[in-house]
N, C-alpha and C. Protein backbone atom coordinates (compact mmCIF):
# COMPACT_ATOMS: atom_id res chain seq x y z
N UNK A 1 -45.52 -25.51 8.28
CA UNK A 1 -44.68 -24.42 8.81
C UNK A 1 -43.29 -24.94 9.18
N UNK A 2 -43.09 -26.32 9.69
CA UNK A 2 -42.12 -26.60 10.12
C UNK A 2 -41.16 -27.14 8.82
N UNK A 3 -41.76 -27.50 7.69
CA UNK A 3 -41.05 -27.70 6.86
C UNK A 3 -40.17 -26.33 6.05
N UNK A 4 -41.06 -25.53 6.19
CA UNK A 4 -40.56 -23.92 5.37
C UNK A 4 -39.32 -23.36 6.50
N UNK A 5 -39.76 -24.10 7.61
CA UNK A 5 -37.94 -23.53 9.03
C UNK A 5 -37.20 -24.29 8.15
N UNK A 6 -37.69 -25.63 8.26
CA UNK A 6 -36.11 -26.76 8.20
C UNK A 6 -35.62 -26.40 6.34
N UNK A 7 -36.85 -25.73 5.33
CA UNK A 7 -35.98 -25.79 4.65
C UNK A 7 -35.07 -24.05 4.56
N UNK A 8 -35.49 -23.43 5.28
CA UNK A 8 -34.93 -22.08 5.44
C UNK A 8 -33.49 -22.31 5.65
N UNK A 9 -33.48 -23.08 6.76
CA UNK A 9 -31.69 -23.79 7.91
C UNK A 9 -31.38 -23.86 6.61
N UNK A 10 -31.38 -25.26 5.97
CA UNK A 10 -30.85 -26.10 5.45
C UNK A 10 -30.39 -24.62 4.12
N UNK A 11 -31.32 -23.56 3.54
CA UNK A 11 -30.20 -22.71 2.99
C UNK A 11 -29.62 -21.61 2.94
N UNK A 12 -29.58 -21.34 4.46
CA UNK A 12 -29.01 -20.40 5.25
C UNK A 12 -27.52 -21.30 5.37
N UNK A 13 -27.64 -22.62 5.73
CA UNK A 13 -26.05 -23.52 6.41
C UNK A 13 -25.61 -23.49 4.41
N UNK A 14 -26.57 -23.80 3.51
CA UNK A 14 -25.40 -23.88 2.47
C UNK A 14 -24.99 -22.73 1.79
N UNK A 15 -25.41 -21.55 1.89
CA UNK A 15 -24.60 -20.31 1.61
C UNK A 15 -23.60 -20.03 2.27
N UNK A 16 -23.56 -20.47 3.55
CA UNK A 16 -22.44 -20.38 4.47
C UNK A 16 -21.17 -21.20 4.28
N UNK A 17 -21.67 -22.41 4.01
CA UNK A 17 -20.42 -23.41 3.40
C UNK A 17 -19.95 -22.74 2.29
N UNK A 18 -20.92 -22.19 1.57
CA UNK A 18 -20.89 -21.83 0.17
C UNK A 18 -19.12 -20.95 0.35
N UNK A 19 -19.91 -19.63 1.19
CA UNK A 19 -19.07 -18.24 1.55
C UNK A 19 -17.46 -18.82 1.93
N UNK A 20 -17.22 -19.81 2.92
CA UNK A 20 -16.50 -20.63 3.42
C UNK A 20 -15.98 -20.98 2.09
N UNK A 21 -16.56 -21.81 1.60
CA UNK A 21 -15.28 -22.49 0.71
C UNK A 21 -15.04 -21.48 -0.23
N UNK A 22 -15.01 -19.70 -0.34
CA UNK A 22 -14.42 -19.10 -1.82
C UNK A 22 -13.61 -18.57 -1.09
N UNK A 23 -12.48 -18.23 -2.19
CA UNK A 23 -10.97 -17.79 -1.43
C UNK A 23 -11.21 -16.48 -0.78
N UNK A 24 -10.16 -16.21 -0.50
CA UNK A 24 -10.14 -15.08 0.81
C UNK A 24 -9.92 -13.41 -0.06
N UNK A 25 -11.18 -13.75 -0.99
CA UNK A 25 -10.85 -12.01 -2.04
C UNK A 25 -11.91 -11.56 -1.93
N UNK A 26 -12.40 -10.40 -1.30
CA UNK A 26 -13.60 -9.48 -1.21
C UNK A 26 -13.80 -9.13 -2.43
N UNK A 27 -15.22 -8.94 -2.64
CA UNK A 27 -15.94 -8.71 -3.69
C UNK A 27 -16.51 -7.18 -3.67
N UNK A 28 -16.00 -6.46 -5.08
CA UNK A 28 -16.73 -5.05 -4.55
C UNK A 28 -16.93 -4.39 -6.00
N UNK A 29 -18.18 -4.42 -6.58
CA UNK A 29 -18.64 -4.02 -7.70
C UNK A 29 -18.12 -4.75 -8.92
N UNK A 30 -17.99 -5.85 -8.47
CA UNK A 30 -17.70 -6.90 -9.87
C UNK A 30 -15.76 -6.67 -10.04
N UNK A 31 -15.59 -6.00 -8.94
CA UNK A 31 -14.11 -6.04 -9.13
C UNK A 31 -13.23 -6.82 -7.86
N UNK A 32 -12.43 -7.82 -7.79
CA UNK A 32 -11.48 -8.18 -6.42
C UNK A 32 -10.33 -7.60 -6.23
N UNK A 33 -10.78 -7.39 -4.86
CA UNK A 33 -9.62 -6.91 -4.25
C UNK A 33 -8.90 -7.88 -3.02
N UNK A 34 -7.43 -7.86 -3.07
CA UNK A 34 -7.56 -9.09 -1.91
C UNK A 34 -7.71 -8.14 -0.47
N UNK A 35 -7.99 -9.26 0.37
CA UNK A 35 -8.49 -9.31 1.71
C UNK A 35 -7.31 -8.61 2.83
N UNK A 36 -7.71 -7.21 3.02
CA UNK A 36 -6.47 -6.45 4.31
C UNK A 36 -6.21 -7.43 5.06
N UNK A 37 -4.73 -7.92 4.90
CA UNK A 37 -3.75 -8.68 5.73
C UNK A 37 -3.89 -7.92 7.50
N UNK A 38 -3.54 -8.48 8.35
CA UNK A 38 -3.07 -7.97 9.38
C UNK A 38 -1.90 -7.12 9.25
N UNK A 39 -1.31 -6.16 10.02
CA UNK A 39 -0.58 -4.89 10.12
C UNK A 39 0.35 -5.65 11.10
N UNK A 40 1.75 -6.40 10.51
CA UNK A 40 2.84 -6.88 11.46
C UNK A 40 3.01 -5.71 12.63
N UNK A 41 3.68 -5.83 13.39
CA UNK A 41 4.02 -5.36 14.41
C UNK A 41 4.95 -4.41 14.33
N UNK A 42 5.18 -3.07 14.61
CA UNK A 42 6.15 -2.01 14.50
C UNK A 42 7.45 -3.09 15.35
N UNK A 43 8.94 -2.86 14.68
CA UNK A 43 10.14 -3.50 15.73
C UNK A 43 10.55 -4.57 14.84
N UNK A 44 9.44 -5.46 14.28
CA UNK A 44 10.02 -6.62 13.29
C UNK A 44 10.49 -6.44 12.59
N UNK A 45 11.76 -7.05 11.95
CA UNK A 45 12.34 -7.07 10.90
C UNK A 45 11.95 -7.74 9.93
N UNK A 46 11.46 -7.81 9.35
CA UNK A 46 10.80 -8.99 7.90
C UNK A 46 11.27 -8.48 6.48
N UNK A 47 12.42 -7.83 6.27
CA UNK A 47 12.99 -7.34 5.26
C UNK A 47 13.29 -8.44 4.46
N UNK A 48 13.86 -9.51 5.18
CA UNK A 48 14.30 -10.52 4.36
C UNK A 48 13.39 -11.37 3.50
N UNK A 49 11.73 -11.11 3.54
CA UNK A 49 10.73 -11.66 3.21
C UNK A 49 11.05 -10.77 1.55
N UNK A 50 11.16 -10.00 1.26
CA UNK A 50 11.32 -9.51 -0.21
C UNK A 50 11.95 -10.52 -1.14
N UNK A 51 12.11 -11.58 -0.95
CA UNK A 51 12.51 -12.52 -1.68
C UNK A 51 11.24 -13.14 -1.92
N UNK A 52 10.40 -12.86 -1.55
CA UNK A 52 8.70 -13.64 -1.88
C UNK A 52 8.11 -13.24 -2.21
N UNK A 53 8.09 -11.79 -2.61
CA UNK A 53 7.55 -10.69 -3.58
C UNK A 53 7.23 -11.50 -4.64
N UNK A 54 5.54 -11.13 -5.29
CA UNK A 54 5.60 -11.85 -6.45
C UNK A 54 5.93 -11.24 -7.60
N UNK A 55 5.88 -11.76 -8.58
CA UNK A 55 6.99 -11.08 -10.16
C UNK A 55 5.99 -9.94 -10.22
N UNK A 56 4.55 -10.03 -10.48
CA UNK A 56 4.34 -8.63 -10.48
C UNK A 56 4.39 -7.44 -10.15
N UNK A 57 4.58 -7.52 -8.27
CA UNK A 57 5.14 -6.75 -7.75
C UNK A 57 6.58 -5.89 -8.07
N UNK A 58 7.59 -6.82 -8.26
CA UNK A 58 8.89 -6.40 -8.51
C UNK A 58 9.00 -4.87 -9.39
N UNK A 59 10.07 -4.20 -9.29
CA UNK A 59 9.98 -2.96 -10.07
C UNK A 59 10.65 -3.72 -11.34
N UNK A 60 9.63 -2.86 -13.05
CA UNK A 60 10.01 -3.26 -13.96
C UNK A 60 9.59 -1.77 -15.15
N UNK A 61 10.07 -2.13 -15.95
CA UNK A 61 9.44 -1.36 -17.16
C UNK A 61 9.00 -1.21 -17.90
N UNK A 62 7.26 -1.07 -17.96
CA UNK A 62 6.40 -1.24 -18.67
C UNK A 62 5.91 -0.21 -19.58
N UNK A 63 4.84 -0.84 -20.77
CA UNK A 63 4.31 0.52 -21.93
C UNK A 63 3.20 0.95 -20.62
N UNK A 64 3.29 2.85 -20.91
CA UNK A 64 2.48 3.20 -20.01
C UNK A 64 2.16 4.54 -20.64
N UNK A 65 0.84 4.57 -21.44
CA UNK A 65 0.85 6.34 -22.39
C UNK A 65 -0.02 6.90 -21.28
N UNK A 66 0.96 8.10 -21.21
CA UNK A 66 0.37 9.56 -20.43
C UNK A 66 0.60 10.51 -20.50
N UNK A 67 0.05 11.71 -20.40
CA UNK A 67 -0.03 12.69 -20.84
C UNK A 67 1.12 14.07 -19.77
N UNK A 68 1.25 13.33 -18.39
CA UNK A 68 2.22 13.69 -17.41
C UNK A 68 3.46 13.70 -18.01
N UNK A 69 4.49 14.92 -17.56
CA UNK A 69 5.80 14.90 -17.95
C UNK A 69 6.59 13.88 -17.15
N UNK A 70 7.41 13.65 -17.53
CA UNK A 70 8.68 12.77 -17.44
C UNK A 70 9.06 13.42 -15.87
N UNK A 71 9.13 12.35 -14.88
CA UNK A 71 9.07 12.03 -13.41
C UNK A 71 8.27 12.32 -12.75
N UNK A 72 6.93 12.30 -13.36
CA UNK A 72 5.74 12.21 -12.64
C UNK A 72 5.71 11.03 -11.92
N UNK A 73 5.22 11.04 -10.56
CA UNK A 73 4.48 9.97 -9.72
C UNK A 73 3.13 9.53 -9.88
N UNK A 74 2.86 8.74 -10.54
CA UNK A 74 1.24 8.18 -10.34
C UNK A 74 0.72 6.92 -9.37
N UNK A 75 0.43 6.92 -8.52
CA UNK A 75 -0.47 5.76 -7.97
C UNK A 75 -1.70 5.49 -8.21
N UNK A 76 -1.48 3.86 -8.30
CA UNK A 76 -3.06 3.62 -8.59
C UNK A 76 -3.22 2.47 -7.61
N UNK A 77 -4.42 3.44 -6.81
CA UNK A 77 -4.58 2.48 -5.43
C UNK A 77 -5.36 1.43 -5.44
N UNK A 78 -6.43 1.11 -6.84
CA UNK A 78 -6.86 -0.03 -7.13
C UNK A 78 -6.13 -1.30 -7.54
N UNK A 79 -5.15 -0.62 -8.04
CA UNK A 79 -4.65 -2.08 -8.87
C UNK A 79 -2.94 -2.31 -8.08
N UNK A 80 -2.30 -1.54 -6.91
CA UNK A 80 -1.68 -1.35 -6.25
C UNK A 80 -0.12 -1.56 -6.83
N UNK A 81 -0.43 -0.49 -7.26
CA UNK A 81 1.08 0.16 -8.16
C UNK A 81 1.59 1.64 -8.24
N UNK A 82 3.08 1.70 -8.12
CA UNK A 82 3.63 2.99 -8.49
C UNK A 82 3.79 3.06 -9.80
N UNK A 83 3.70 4.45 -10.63
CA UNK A 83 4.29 4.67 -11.84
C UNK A 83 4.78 5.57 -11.47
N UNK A 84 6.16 5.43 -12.16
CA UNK A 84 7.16 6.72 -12.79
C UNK A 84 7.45 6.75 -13.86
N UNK A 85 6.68 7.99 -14.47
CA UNK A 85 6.81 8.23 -15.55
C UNK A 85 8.00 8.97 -16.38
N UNK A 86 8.44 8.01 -17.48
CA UNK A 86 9.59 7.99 -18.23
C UNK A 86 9.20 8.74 -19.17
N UNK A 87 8.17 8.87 -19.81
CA UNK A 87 8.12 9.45 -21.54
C UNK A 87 6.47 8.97 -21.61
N UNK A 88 6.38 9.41 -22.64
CA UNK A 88 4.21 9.79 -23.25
C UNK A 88 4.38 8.04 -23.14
N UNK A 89 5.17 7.18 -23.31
CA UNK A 89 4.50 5.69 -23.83
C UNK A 89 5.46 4.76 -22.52
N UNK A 90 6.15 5.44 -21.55
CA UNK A 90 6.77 4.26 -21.08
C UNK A 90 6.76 4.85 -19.39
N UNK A 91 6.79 3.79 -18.08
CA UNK A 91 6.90 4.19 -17.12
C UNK A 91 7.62 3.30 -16.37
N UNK A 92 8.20 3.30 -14.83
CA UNK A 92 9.12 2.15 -14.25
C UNK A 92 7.62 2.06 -13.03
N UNK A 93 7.33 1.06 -13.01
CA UNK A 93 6.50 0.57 -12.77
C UNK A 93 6.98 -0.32 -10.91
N UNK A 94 6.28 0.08 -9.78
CA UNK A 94 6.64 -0.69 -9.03
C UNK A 94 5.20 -0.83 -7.77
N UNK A 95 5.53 -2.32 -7.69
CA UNK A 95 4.20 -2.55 -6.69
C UNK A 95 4.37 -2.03 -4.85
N UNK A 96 3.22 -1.67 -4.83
CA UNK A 96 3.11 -1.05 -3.06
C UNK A 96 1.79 -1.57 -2.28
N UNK A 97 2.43 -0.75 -0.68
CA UNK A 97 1.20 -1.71 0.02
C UNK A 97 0.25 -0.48 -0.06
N UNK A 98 -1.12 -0.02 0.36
CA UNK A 98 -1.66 1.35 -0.02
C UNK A 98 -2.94 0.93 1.89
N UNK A 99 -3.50 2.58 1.11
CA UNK A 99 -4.24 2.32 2.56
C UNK A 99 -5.79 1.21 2.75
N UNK A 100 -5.43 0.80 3.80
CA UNK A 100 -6.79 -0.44 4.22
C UNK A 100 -8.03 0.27 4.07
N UNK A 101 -9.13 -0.60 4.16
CA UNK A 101 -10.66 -0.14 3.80
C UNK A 101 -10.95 1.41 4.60
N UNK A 102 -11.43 2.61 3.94
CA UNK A 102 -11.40 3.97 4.79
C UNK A 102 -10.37 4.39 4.68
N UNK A 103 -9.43 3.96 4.23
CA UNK A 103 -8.14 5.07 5.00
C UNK A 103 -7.28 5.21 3.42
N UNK A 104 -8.02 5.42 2.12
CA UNK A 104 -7.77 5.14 0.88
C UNK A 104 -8.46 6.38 0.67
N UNK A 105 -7.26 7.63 -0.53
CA UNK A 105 -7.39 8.93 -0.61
C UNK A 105 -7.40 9.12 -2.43
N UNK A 106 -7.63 9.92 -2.55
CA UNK A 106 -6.59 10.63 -3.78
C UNK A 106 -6.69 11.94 -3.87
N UNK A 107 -5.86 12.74 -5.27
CA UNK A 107 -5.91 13.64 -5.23
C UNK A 107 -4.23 14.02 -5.91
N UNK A 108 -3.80 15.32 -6.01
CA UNK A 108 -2.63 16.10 -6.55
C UNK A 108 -1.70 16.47 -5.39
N UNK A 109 -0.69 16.35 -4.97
CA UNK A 109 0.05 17.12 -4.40
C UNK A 109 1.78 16.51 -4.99
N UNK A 110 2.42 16.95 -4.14
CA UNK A 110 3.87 17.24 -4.68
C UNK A 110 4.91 16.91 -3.21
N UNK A 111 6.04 16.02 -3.85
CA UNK A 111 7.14 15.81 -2.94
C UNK A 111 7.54 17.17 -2.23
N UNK A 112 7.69 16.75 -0.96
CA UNK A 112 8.16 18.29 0.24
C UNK A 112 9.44 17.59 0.49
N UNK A 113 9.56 16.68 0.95
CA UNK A 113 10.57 16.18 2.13
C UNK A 113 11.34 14.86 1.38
N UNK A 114 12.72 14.39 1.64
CA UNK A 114 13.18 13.28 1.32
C UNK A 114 13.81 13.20 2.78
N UNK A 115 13.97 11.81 3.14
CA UNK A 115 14.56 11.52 4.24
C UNK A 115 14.86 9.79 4.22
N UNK A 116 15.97 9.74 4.26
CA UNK A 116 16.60 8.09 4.29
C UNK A 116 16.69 7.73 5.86
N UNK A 117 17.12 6.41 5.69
CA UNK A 117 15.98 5.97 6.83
C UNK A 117 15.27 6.25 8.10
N UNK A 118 13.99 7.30 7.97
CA UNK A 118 13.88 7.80 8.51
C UNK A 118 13.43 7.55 10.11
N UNK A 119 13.43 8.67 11.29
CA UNK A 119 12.40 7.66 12.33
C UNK A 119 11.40 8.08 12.30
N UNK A 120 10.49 7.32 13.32
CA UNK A 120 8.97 7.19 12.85
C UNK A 120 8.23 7.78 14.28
N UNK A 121 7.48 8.87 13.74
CA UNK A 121 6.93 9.47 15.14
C UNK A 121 5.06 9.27 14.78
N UNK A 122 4.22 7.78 15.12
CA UNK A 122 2.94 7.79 14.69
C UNK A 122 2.22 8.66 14.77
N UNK A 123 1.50 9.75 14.05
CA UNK A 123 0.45 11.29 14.14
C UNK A 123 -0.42 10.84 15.12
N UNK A 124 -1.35 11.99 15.74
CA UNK A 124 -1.98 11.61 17.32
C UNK A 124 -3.16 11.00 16.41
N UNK A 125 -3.56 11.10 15.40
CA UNK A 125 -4.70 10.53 15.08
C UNK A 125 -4.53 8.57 14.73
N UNK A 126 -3.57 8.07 14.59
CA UNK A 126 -3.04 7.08 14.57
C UNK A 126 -2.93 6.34 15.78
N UNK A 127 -1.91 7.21 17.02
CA UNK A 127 -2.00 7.04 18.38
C UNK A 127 -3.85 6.48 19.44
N UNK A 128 -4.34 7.18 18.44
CA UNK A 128 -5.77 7.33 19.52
C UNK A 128 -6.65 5.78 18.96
N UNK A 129 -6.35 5.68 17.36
CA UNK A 129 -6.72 4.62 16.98
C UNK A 129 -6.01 2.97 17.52
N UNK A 130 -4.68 3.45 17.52
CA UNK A 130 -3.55 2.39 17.66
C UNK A 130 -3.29 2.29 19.23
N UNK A 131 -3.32 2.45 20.08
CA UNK A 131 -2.71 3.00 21.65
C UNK A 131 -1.37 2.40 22.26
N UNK A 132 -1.65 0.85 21.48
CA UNK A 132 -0.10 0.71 21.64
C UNK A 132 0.60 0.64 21.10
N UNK A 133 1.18 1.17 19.89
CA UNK A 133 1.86 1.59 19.26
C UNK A 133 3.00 2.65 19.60
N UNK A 134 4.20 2.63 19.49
CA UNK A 134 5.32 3.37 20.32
C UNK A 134 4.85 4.83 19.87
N UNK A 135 5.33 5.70 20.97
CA UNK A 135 5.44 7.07 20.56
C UNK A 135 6.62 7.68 19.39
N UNK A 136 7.94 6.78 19.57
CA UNK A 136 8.66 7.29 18.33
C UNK A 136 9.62 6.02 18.44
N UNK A 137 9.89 5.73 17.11
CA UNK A 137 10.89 4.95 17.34
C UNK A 137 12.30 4.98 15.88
N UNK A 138 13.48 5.03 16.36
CA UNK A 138 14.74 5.47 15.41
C UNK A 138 14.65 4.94 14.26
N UNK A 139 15.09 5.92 12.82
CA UNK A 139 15.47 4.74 12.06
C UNK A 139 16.20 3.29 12.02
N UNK A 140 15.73 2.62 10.82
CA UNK A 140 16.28 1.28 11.23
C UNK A 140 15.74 -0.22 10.65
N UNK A 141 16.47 -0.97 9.97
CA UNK A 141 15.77 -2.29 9.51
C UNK A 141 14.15 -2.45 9.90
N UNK A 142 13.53 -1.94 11.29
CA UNK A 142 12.72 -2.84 11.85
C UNK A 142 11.68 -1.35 12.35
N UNK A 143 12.14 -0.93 11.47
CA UNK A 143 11.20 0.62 11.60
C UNK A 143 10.02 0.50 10.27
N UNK A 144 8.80 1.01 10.65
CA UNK A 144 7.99 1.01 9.61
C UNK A 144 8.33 1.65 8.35
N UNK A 145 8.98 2.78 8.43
CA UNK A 145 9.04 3.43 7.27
C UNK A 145 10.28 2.92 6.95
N UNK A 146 10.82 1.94 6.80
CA UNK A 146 12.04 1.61 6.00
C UNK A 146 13.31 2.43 6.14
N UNK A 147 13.06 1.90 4.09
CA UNK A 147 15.15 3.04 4.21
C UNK A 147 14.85 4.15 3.65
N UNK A 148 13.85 4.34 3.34
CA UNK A 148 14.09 6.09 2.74
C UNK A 148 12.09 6.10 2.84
N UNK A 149 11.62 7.80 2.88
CA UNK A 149 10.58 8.12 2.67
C UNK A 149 10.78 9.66 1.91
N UNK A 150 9.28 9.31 0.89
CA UNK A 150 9.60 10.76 0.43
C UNK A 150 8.30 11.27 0.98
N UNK A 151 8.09 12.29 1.35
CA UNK A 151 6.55 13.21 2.08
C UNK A 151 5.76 14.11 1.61
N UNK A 152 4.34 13.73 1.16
CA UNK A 152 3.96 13.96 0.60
C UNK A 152 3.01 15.39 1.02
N UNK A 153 2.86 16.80 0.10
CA UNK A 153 1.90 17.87 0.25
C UNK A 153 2.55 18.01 2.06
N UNK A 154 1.47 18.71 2.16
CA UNK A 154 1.37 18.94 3.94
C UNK A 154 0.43 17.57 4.40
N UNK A 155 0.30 16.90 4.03
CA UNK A 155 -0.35 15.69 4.36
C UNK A 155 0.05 15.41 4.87
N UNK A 156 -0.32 13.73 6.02
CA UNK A 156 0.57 13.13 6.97
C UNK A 156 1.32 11.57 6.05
N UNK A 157 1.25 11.87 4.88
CA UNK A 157 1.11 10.71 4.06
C UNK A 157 2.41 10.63 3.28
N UNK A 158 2.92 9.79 2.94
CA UNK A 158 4.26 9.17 2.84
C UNK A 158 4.16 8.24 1.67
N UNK A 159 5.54 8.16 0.48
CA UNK A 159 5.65 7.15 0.29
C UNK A 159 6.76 6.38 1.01
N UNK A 160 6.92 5.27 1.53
CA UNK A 160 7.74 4.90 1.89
C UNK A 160 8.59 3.35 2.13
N UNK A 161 9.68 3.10 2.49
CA UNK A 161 10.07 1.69 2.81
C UNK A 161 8.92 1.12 3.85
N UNK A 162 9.36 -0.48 3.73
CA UNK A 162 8.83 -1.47 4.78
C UNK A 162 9.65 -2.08 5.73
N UNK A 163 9.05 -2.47 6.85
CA UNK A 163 10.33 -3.52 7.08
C UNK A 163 9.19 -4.80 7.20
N UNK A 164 8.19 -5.15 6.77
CA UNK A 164 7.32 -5.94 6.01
C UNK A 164 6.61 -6.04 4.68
N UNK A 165 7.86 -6.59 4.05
CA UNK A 165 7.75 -6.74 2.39
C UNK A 165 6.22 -8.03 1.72
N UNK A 166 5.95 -8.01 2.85
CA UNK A 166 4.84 -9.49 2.47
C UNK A 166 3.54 -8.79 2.64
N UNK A 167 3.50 -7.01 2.57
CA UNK A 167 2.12 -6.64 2.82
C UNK A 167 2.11 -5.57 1.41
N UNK A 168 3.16 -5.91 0.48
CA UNK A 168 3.19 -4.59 -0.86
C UNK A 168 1.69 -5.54 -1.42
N UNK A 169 1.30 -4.60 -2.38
CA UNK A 169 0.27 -5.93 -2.79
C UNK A 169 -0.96 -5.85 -1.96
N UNK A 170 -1.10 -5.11 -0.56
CA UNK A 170 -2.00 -5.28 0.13
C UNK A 170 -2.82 -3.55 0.59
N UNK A 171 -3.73 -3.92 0.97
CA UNK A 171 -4.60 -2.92 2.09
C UNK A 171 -4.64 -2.71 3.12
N UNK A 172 -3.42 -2.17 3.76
CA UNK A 172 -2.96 -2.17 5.29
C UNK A 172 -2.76 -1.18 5.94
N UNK A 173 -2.32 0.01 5.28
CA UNK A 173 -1.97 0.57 6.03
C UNK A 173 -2.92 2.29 6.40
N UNK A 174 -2.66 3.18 7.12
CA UNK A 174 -3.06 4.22 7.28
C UNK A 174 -3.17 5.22 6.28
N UNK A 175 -3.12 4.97 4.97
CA UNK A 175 -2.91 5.88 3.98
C UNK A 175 -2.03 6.33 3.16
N UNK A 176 -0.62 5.44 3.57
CA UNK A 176 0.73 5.77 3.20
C UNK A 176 0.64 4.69 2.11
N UNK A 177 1.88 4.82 1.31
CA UNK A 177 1.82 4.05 -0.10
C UNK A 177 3.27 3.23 0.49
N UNK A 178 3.42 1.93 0.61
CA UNK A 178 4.80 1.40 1.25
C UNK A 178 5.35 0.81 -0.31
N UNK A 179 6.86 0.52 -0.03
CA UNK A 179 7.60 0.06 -1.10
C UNK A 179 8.22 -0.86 -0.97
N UNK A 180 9.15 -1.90 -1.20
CA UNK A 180 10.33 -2.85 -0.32
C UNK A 180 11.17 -1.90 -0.65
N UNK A 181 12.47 -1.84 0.40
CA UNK A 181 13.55 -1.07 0.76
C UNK A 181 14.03 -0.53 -0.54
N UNK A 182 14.39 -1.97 -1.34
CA UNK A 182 15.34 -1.87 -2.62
C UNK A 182 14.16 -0.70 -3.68
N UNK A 183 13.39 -1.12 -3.60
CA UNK A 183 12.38 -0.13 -4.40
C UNK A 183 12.38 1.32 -4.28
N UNK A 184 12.38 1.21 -2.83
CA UNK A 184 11.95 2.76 -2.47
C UNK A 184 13.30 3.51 -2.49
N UNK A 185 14.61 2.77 -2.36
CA UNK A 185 16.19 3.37 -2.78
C UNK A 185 15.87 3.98 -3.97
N UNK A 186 15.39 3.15 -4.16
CA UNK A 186 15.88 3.66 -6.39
C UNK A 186 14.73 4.39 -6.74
N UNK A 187 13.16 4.61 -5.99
CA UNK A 187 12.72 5.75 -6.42
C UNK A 187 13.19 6.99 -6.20
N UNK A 188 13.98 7.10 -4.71
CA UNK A 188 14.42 7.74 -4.11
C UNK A 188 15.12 8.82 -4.77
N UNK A 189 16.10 7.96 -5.48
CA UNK A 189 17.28 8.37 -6.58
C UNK A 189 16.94 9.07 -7.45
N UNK A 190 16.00 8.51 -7.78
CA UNK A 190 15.36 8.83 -9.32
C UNK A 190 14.33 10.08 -9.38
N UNK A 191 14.15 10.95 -7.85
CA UNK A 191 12.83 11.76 -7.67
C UNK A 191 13.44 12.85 -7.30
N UNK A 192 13.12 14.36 -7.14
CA UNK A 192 13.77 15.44 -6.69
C UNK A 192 12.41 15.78 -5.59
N UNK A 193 12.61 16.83 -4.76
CA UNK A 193 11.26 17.56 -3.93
C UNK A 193 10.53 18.60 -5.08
N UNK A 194 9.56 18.45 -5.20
CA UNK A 194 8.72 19.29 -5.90
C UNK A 194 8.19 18.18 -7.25
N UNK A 195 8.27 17.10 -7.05
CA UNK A 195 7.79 16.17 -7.85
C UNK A 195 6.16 16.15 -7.66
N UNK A 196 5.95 15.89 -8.91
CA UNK A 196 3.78 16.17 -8.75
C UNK A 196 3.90 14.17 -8.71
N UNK A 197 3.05 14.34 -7.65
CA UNK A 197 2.32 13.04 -7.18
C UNK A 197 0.96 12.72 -7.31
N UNK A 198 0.37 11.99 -8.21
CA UNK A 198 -1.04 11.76 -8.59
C UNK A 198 -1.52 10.78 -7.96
N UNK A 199 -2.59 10.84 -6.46
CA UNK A 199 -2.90 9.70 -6.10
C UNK A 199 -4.28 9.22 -7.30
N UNK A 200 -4.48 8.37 -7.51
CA UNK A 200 -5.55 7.74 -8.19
C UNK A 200 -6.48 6.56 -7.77
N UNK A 201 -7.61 6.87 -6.94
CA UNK A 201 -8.08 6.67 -5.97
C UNK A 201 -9.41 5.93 -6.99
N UNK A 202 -9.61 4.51 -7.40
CA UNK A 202 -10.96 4.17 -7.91
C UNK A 202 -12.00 3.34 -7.01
């Protein structure tokens, strides 16, 4: 009996080393996703971190066939990317941060609102989760929503700037789709209100 404990330990401790030594990417139906970063602090400025964006991230222009007209929004919250769609075979392609484990949607709706840099008033359902988190705070470098947001349906959901460019790429946030500043300018530009927005939720 005492041998069937000691050899139980012995591989209970090496699955654990095991778990320990694989990198920091959750596993979820044979697909990785990386691991929800921590949520910097509302007030910081970390804009200047967009210089560490990796190349995939960056906005570029890739083959992309779809059947959506020309300035459609597509997100795809698995593989954590914007498309804007240019034409049936081509789209401008840019990486975002999307929402953390639970707080990941999809569905159809359409640009309501544009607003450059906007301020940020957290919804009470955010507040009750978050408590210390400010009640409102001005636009501004060091504001969550960046330099511009566009607003999505009657939803509380946003695409929008960062002023932490080191979380695009990631699973962080409350449901909103984030951009780096320079990104979210030039979608900005490039989008009118009444734009159809496809979240794509796998």
């Amino acid at each position: 009996m005492a041998r069937i404990v000691s050899l139980t330990v012995v591989a209970l401790a090496a699955a654990t080393l095991s778990a320990l030594a694989l990198p920091a990417i959750a596993q979820s139906f044979g697909r990785s996703y990386p691991v929800t970063m921590q949520e910097p602090d509302p007030g910081v400025d970390d804009t200047g971190r967009d210089v560490e964006l990796p190349p995939e991230y960056r906005r570029t222009p890739v083959f992309y066939r779809s059947d959506y007209p020309p300035g459609t929004i597509i997100v795809n919250t698995a593989d954590r990317f914007l498309y804007l769609v240019q034409d049936n075979q081509t789209a401008l392609r840019y990486g975002v941060g999307v929402g953390r484990d639970g707080f990941q949607w999809g569905g159809t709706h359409k640009i309501t609102r544009k607003a450059e840099w906007p301020d940020w008033t957290p919804p009470p359902e955010m507040i009750e989760r978050q408590p210390y988190l400010p009640r409102f705070m001005a636009g501004g470098p060091g504001n969550p929503m960046g330099a511009a947001a566009l607003y999505i349906g009657t939803t509380v959901y946003r695409i929008h700037g960062t002023n932490a460019p080191q979380t695009i790429g990631q699973a962080v946030s409350s449901g909103c789709f984030r951009l780096v500043n320079e990104d979210v300018q030039d979608l900005y530009s490039r989008v009118a209100v009444g734009t159809r927005v496809i979240v794509q939720h796998q």
